[in-house]
Protein backbone atom coordinates (compact mmCIF):
# COMPACT_ATOMS: atom_id res chain seq x y z
CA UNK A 1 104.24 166.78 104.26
CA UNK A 2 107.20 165.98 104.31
CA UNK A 3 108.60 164.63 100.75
CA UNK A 4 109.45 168.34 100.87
CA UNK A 5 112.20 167.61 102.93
CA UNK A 6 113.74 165.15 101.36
CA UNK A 7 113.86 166.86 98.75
CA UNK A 8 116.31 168.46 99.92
CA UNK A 9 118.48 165.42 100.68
CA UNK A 10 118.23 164.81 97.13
CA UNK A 11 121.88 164.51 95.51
CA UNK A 12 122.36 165.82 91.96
CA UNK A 13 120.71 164.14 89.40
CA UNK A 14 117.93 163.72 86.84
CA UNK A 15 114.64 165.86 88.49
CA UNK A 16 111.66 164.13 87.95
CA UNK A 17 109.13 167.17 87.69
CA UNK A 18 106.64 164.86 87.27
CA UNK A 19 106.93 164.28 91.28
CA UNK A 20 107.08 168.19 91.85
CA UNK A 21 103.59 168.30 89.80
CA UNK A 22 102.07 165.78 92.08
CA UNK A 23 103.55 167.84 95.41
CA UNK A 24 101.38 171.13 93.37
CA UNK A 25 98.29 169.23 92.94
CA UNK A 26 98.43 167.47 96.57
CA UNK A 27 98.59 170.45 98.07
CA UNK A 28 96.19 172.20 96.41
CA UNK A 29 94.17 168.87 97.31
CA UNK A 30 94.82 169.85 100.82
CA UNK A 31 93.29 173.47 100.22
CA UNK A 32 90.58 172.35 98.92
CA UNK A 33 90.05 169.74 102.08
CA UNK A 34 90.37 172.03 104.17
CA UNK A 35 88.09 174.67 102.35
CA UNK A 36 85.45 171.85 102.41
CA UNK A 37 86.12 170.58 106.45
CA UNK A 38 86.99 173.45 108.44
CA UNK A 39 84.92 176.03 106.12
CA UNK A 40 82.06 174.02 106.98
CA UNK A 41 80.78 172.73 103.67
CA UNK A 42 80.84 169.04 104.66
CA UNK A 43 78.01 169.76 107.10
CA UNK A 44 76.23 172.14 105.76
CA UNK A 45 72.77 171.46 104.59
CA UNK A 46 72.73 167.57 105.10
CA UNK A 47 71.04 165.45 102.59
CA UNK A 48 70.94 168.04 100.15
CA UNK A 49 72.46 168.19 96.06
CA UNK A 50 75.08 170.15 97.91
CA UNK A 51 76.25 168.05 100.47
CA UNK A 52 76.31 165.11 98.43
CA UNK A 53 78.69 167.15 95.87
CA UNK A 54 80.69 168.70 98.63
CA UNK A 55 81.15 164.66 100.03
CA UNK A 56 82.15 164.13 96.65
CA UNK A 57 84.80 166.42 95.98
CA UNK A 58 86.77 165.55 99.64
CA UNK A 59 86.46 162.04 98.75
CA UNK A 60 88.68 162.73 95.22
CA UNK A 61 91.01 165.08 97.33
CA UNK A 62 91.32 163.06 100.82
CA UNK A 63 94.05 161.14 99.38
CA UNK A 64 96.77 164.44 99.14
CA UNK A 65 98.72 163.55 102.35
CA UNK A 66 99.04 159.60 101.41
CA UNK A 67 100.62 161.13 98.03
CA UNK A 68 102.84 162.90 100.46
CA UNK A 69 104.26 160.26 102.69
CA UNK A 70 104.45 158.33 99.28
CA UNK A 71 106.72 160.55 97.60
CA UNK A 72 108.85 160.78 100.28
CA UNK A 73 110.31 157.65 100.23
CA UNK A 74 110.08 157.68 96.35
CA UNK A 75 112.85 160.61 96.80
CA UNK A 76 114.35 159.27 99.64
CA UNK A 77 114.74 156.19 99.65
CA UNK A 78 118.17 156.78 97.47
CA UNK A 79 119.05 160.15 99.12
CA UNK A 80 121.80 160.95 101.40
CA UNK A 81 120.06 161.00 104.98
CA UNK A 82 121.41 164.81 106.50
CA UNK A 83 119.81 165.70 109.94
CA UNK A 84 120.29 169.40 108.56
CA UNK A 85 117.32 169.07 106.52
CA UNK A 86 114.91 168.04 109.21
CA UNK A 87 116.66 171.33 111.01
CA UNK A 88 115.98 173.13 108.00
CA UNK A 89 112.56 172.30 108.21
CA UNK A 90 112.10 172.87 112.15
CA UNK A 91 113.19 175.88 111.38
CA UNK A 92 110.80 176.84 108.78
CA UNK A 93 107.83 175.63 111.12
CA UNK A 94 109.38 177.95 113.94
CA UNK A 95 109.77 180.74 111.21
CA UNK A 96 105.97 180.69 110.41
CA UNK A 97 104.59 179.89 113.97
CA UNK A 98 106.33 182.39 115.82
CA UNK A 99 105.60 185.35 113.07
CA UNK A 100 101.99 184.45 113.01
CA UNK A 101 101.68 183.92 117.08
CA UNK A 102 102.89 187.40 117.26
CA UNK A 103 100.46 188.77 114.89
CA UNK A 104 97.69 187.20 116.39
CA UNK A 105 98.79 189.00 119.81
CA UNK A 106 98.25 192.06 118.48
CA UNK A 107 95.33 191.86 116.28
CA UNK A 108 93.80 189.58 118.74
CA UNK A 109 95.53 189.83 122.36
CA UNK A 110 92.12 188.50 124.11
CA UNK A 111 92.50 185.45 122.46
CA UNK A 112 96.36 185.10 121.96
CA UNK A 113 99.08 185.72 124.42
CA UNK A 114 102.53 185.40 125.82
CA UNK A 115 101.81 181.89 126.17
CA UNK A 116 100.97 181.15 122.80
CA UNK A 117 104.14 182.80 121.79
CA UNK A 118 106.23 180.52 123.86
CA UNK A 119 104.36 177.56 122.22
CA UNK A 120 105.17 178.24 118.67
CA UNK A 121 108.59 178.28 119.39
CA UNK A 122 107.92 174.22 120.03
CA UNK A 123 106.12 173.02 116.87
CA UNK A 124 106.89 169.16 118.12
CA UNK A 125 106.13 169.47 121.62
CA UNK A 126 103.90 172.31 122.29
CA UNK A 127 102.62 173.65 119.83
CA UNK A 128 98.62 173.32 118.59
CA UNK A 129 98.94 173.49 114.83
CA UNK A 130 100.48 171.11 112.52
CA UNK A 131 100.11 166.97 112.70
CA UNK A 132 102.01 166.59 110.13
CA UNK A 133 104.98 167.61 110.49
CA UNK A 134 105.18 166.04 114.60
CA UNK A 135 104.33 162.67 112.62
CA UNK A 136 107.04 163.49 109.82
CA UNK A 137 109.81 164.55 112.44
CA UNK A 138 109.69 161.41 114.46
CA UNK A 139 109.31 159.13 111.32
CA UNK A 140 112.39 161.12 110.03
CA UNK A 141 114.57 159.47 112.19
CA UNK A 142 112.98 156.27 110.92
CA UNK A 143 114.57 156.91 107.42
CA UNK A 144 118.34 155.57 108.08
CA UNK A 145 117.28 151.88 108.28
CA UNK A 146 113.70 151.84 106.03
CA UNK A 147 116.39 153.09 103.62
CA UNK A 148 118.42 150.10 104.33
CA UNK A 149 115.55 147.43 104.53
CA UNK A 150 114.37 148.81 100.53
CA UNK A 151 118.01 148.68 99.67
CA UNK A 152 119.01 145.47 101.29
CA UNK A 153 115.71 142.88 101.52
CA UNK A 154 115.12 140.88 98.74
CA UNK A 155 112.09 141.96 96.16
CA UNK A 156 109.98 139.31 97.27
CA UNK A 157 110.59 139.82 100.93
CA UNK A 158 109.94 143.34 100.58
CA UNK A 159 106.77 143.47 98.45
CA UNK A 160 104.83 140.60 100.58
CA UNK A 161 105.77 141.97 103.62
CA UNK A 162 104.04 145.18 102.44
CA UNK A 163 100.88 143.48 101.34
CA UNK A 164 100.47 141.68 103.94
CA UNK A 165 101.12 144.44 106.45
CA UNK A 166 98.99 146.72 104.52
CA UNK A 167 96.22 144.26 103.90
CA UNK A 168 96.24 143.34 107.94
CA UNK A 169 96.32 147.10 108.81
CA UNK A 170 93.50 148.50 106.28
CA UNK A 171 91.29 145.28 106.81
CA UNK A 172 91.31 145.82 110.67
CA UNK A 173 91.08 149.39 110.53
CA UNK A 174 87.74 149.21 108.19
CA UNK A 175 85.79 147.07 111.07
CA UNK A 176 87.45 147.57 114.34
CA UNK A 177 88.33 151.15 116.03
CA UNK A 178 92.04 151.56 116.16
CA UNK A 179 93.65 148.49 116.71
CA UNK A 180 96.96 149.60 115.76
CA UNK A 181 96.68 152.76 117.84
CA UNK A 182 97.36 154.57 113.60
CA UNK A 183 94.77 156.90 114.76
CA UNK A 184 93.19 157.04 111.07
CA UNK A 185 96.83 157.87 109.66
CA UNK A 186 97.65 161.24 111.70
CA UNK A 187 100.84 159.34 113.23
CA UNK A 188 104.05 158.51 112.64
CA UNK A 189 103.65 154.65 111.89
CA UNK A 190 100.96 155.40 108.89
CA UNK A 191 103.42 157.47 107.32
CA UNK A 192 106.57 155.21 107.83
CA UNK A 193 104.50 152.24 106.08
CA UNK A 194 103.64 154.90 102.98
CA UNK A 195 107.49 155.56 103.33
CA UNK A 196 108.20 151.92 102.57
CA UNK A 197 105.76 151.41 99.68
CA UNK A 198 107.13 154.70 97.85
CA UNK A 199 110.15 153.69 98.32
CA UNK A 200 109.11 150.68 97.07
CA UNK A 201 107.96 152.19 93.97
CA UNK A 202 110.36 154.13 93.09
CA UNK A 203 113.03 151.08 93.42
CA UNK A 204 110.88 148.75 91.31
CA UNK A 205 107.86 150.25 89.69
CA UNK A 206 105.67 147.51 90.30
CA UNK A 207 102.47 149.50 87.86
CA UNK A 208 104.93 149.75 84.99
CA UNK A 209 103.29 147.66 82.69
CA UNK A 210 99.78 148.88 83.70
CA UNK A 211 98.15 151.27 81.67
CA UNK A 212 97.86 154.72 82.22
CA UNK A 213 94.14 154.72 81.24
CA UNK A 214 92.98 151.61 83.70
CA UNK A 215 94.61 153.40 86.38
CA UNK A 216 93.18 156.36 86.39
CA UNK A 217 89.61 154.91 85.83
CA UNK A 218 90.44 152.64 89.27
CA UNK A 219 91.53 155.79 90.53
CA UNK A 220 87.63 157.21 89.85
CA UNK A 221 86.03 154.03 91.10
CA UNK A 222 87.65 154.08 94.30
CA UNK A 223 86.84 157.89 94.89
CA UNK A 224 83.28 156.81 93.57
CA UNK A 225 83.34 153.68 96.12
CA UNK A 226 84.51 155.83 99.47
CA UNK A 227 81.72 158.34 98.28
CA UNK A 228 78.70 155.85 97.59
CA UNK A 229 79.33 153.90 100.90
CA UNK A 230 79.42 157.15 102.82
CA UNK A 231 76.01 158.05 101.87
CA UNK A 232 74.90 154.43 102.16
CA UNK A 233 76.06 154.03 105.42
CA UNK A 234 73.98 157.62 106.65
CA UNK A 235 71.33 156.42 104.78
CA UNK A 236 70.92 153.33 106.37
CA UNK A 237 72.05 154.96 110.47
CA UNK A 238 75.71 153.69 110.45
CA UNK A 239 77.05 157.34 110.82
CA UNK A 240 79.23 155.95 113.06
CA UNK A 241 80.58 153.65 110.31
CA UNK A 242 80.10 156.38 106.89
CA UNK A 243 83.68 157.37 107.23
CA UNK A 244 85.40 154.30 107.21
CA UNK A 245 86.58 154.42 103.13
CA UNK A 246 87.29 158.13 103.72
CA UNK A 247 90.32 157.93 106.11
CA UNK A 248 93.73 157.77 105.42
CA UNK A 249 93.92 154.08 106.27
CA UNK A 250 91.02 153.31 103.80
CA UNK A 251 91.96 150.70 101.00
CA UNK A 252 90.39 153.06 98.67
CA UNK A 253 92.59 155.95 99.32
CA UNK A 254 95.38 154.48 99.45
CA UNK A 255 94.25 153.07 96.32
CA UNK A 256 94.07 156.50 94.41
CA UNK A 257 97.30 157.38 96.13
CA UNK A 258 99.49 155.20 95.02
CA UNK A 259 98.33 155.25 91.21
CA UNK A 260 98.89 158.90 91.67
CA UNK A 261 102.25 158.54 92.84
CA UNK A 262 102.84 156.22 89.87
CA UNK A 263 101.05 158.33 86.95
CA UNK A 264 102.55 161.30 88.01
CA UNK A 265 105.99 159.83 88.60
CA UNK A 266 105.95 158.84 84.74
CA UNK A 267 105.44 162.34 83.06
CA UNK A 268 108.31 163.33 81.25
CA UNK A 269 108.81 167.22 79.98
CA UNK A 270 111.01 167.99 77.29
CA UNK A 271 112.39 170.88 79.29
CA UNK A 272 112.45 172.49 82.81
CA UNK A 273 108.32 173.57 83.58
CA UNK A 274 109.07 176.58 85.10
CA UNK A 275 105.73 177.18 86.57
CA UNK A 276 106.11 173.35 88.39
CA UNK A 277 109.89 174.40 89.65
CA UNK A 278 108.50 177.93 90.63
CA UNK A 279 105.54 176.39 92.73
CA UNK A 280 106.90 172.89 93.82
CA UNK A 281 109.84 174.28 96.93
CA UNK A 282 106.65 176.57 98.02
CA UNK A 283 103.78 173.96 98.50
CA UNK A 284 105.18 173.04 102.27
CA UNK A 285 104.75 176.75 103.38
CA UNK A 286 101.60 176.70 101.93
CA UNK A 287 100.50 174.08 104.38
CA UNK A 288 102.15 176.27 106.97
CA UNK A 289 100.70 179.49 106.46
CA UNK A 290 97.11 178.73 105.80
CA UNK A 291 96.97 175.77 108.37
CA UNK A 292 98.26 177.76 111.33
CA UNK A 293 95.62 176.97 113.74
CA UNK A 294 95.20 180.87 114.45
CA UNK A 295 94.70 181.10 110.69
CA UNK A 296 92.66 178.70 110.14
CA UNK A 297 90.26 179.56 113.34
CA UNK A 298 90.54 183.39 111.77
CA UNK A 299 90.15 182.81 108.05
CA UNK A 300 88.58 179.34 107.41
CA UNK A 301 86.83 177.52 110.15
CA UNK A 302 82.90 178.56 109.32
CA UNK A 303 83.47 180.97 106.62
CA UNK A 304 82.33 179.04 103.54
CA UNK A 305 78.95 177.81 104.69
CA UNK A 306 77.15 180.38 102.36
CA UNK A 307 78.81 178.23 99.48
CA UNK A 308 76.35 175.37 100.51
CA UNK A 309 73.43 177.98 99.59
CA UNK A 310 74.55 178.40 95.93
CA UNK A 311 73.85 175.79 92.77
CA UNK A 312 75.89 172.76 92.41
CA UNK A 313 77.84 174.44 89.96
CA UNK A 314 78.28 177.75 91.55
CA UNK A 315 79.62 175.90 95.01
CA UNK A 316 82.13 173.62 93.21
CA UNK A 317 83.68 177.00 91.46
CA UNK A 318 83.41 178.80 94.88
CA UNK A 319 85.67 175.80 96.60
CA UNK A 320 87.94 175.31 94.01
CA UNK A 321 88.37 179.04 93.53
CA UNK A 322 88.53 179.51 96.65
CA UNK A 323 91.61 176.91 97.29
CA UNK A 324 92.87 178.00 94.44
CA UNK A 325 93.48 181.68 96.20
CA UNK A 326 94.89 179.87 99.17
CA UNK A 327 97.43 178.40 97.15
CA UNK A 328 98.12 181.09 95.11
CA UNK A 329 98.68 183.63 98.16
CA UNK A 330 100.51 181.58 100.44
CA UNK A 331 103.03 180.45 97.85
CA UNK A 332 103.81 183.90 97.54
CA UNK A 333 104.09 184.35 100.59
CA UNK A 334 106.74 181.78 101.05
CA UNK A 335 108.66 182.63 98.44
CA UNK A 336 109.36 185.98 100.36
CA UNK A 337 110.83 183.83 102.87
CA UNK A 338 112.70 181.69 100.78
CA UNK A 339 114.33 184.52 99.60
CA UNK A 340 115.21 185.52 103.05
CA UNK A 341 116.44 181.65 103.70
CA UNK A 342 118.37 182.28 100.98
CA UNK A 343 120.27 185.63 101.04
CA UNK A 344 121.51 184.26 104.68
CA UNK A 345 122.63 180.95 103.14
CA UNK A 346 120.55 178.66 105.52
CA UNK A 347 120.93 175.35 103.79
CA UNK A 348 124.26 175.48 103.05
CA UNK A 349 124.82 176.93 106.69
CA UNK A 350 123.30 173.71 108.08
CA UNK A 351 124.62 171.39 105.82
CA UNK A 352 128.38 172.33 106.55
CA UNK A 353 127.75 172.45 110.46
CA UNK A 354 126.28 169.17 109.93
CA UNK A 355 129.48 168.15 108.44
CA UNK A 356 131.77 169.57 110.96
CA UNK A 357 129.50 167.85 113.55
CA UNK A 358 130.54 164.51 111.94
CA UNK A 359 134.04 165.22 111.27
CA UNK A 360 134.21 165.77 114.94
CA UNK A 361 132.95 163.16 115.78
CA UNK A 362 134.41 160.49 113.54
CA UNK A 363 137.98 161.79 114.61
CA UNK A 364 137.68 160.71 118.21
CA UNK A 365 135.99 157.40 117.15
CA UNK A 366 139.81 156.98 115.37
CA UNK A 367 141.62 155.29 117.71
CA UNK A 368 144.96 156.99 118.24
CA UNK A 369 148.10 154.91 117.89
C-alpha cells in the first residue's frame, strides 16, 4: 500500500487531505475485506439474505488497494525519488514482523519457531505475510522512469497508451485465465499500470469536468454490476467464472477506483482536519499489524462466522464495527511506534545517509584534472 511511501518523498507543498481521507477510508476498506474473507463471512451460509449482503459489501470495498496503487503515482509522480523511503518502509515491515514473530513464539511455540523468526527478518524474500508490499518494493524501483514517461510523453501518447493497455489487459483477463501472468493484480506489473494512470490523473485530471454526482452513481452501478454477475454466474454453475468483476483487474473495480481517486482528490478543507492528519501516516501499519499472517490466522481467519447467523442488519453493524475496531486499535498501535521512529530521528537518519551515499558517489564520477 504503498502511496504511503511516497508520501514521504513528497517535497513541501500544498497537502491535499483530500488524498489522506481516501488512504483512511481504503484502509478501513481493507478491514472490512478482510473481516468479510478471512473471518469467513463470504462463505458462510450460501444462498442465504446473508451471503448475498456479505457479497455485497466486499464488492463496494474490493476496490481499496487499486485506490492505493492509484494514489501513489498521484503523489509521486512529481516527488523527489529517495531510496531512503523504500528503506524506511523495509524497515517498518521488519519492525512489525519480527516483534510479532517473537510473540507468537512464546504464546504459541508449537506453532511458531526459530525459523519463523529468521523469516520475518526477510519481508521480500522469505517472509509469509504481506503481498503488498513484495509487489510495491519491486515496482518501487520502477518509479525513476514511469516518472519520466508521465513527465516527458506527450498527452495523447500517454492517455491512449493507457486505454489501450488497460482495455487489452482487463478484456483478456475477464475471459481467459492469466494471460499476462498479473495474477488477478497481487504483482508488481498491476500496480505499476495503476502507477501510470494516477499519475496520470494527477498531471491532467482527465474527470474534471465530470460531475461529482454522475460519478459517484457509476461508482454504485459498477459495485452493483460485479455483485449481480457474481450471483448470476453461481446461479447459473459458472462458479468458476462468478469472480471475474470482483478482482483487481475487473473493469468494474477499477472503475470505482479511479472515480474515487478523483472525488476524493477534489475535497478541499478550509483548514488542517486533524483527525485525517492524525489517522492518514498510521493506515500502512494498520495493514501491518492486523494482516500479519500469525495475526490474522490468530484473530481473524474463522472468527466471524457467527455474524452470518444474525439479521441483515445486525451482520452489516457486526462487520463494519468490527473493522472499525481493527482500525481503530492498530492505528494506535502504530502511532506508539511512530513515536519511537521518531525520538531516534529515522527519516531524517536515512535521508542524510542517502545523501552522503550520493555525494560519494558523484565525486568519483568527477573526473579529476
Amino acid at each position: 500500500m504503498q502511496d504511503l511511501i511516497t508520501k514521504g518523498a513528497v517535497e513541501k507543498r500544498e497537502r491535499n487531505y483530500g488524498i489522506d481521507l481516501l488512504r483512511i477510508v481504503s484502509m478501513f476498506f481493507i478491514c472490512v475485506h478482510h473481516t468479510l474473507i478471512h473471518g469467513g463471512l463470504l462463505s458462510a451460509a450460501p444462498q442465504s439474505v446473508n451471503y448475498y449482503c456479505a457479497w455485497l459489501i466486499d464488492a463496494a470495498v474490493i476496490c481499496a488497494v487499486n485506490c492505493y496503487a492509484l494514489i501513489s503515482g498521484f503523489v509521486g509522480a512529481d516527488s523527489k525519488f529517495k531510496v531512503s523511503n523504500i528503506v524506511y518502509l523495509w524497515l517498518q515491515v521488519v519492525f512489525y514482523s519480527v516483534i510479532i514473530a517473537a510473540v507468537f513464539m512464546v504464546v504459541q511455540p508449537e506453532t511458531y519457531g526459530l525459523a519463523t523468526l529468521i523469516q520475518s527478518f526477510f519481508p521480500v524474500t522469505v517472509s509469509l505475510s504481506y503481498w503488498y508490499f513484495k509487489a510495491y518494493f519491486g515496482m518501487f524501483f520502477l518509479i525513476p522512469i514511469m516518472n519520466f514517461v508521465i513527465t516527458n510523453m506527450p498527452r495523447r501518447a500517454l492517455k491512449w497508451t493507457l486505454v489501450l493497455f488497460l482495455t487489452a489487459v482487463i478484456t483478456v483477463s475477464l475471459f481467459a485465465d492469466d494471460v499476462f501472468g498479473l495474477r488477478g493484480g497481487y504483482i508488481v506489473w498491476w500496480l505499476a499500470i495503476l502507477y501510470l494512470v494516477g499519475g496520470y490523473v494527477k498531471k491532467y485530471d482527465p474527470l474534471k469536468n465530470a460531475k461529482t454526482g454522475w460519478l459517484i452513481f457509476t461508482a454504485i452501478v459498477s459495485v452493483l454490476i460485479s455483485w449481480a454477475y457474481k450471483l448470476v454466474a453461481e446461479k447459473i454453475g459458472l462458479n468458476a467464472y462468478s469472480d471475474r468483476l470482483l478482482s483487481y483487474v475487473s473493469p468494474t473495480v477499477f472503475a470505482v477506483a479511479l472515480i474515487l481517486l478523483t472525488v476524493f482528490s477534489g475535497i478541499k478543507f478550509d483548514r488542517k482536519p486533524r483527525l485525517i492528519a492524525f489517522f492518514a501516516p498510521l493506515s500502512f501499519g494498520v495493514y501491518l499489524i492486523h494482516d500479519n499472517i500469525a495475526v490474522r490466522n490468530a484473530l481473524i481467519s474463522g472468527r466471524f462466522v457467527s455474524f452470518a447467523e444474525q439479521s441483515f442488519a445486525l451482520m452489516i453493524l457486526c462487520v463494519l464495527g468490527m473493522a472499525f475496531g481493527i482500525y481503530v486499535v492498530c492505528s494506535l498501535i502504530d502511532y506508539l511506534r511512530l513515536m519511537l521512529f521518531k525520538a531516534f530521528k529515522l527519516k531524517s537518519l536515512l535521508s542524510k545517509a542517502e545523501e552522503k551515499v550520493k555525494n560519494r558517489i558523484l565525486e568519483r564520477e568527477v573526473p579529476k584534472e
